[in-house]
Protein backbone atom coordinates (compact mmCIF):
# COMPACT_ATOMS: atom_id res chain seq x y z
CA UNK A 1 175.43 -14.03 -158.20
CA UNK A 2 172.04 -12.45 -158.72
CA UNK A 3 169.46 -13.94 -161.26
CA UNK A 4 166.38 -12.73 -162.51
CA UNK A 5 164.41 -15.28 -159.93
CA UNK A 6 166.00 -13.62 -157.01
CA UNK A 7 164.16 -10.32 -157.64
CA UNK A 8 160.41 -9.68 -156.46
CA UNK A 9 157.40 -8.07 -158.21
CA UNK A 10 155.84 -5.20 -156.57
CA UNK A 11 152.84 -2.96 -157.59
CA UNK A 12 152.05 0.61 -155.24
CA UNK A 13 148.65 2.74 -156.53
CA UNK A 14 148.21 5.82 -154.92
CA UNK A 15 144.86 7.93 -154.09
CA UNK A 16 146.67 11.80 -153.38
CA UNK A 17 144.64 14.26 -151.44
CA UNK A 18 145.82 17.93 -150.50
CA UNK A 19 146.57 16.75 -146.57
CA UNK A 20 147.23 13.11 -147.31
CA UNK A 21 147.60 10.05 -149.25
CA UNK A 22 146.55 6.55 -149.79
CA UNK A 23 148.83 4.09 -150.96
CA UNK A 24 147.85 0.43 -152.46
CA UNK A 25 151.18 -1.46 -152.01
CA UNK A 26 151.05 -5.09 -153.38
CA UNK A 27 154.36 -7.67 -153.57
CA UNK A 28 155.37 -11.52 -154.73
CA UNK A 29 156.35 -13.08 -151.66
CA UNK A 30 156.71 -16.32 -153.63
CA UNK A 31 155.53 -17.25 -157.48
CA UNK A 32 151.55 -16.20 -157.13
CA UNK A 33 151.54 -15.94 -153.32
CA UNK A 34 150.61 -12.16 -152.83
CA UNK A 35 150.88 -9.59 -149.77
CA UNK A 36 148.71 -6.78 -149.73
CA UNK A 37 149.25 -3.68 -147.89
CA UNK A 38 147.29 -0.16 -147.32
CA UNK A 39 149.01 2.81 -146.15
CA UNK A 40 147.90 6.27 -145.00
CA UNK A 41 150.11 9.38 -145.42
CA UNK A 42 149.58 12.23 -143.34
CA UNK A 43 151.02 15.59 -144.06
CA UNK A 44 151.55 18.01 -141.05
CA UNK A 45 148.49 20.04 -142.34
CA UNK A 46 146.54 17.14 -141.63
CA UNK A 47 144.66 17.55 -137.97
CA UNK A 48 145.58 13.26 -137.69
CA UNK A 49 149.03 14.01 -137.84
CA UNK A 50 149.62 14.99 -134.33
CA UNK A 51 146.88 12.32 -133.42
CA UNK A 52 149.01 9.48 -133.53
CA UNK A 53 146.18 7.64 -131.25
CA UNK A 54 143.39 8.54 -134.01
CA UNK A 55 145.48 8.13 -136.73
CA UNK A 56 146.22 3.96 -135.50
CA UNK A 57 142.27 3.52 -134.90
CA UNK A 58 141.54 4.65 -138.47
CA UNK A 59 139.47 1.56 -139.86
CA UNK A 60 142.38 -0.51 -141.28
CA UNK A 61 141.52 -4.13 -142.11
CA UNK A 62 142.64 -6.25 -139.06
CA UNK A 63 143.88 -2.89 -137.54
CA UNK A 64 146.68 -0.77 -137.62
CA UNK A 65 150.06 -2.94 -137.87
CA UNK A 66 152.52 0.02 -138.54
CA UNK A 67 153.26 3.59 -137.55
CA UNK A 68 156.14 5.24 -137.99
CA UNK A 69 157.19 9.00 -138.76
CA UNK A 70 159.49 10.08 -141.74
CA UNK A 71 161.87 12.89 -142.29
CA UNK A 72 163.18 13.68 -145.25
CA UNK A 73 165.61 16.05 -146.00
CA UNK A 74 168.35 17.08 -148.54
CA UNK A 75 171.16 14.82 -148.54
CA UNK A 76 173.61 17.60 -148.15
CA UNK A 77 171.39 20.22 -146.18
CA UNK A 78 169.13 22.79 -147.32
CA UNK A 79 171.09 24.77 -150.37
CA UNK A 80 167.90 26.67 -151.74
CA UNK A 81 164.75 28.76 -150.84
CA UNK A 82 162.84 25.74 -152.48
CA UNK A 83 164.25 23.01 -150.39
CA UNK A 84 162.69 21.64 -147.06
CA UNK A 85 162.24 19.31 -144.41
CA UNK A 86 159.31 17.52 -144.58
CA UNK A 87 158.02 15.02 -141.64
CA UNK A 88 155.06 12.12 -142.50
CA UNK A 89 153.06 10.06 -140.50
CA UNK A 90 152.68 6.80 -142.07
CA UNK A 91 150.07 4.35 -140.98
CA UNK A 92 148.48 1.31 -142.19
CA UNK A 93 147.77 -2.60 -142.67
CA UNK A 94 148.19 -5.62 -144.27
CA UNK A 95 146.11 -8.17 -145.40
CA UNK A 96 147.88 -11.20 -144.37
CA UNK A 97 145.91 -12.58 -141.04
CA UNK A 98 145.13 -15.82 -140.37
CA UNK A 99 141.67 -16.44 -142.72
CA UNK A 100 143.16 -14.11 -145.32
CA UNK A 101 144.25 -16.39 -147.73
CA UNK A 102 142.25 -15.31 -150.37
CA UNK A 103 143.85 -11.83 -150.61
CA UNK A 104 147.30 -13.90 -150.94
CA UNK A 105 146.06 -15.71 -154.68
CA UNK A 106 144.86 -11.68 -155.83
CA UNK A 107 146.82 -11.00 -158.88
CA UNK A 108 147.19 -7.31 -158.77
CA UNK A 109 147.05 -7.88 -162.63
CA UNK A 110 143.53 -8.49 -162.12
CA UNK A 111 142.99 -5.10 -160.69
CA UNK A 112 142.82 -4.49 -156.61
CA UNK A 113 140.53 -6.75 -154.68
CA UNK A 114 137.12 -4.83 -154.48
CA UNK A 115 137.07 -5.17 -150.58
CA UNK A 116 140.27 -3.49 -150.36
CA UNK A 117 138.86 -0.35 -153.28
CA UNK A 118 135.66 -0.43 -149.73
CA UNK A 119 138.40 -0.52 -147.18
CA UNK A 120 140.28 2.69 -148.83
CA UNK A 121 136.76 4.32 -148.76
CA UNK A 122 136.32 3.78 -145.29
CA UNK A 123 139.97 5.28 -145.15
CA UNK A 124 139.17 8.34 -147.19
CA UNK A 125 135.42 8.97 -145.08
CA UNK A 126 137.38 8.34 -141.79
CA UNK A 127 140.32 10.72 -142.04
CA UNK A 128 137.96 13.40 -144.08
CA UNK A 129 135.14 13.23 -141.22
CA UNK A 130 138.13 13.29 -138.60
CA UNK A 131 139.22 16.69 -140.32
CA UNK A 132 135.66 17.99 -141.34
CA UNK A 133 137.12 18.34 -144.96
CA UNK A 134 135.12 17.72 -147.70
CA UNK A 135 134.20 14.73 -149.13
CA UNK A 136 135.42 14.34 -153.07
């Protein structure tokens, strides 16, 4: 049977931008033990997109550890004019390396570590350099 304990606090900010977006994902592993994780989305309107190689040397925090592509669709098909595939690239890190310890006792309740609020700068200068956009 399923108690209360068995279920696991998670937190997800996001920074949206018209080509992409950041995502802040935090989650309990255990009482006060905390993972933290940064993930880039990239639209297909995004010149990264079909730069999977550029997209995984962005500067993530202990590098890239994932990279995958999405679909998403209607369930049952495309009914309307409105409706539409849509593919992602998702890339990004976590911050639980060997010496990282001290991003495990961050409380997201305290607000996100500031040298994870730097690393999702360096995201955001990165991919807007990479695509000559401007920066906000």
């Amino acid at each position: 049977m399923t108690t209360n304990s068995d279920f696991k606090k998670n937190y997800s900010l996001f920074i949206k931008k018209p080509t992409y977006s950041i995502e802040v994902f935090v989650w309990e592993m255990e009482e006060n033990f905390w993972i933290w994780n940064v993930y880039v989305y990239l639209l297909k309107t995004n010149k990264l997109f079909n730069d999977v190689k550029s997209a995984k040397n962005l500067p993530f925090h202990g590098g890239c550890t994932l990279d995958k592509f999405f679909t998403n669709e209607p369930a049952l098909g495309i009914e309307y004019e409105w409706q539409k595939e849509d593919k992602t690239l998702k890339v990004g890190c976590d911050y639980n390396h060997l010496d990282d310890d001290y991003y495990n006792q961050c409380n997201p309740n305290n607000g996100i570590p500031p040298e994870i609020i730097s690393d999702v700068d360096r995201l955001i200068q990165a991919i807007e350099e990479f695509n000559n956009e401007i920066i906000y």
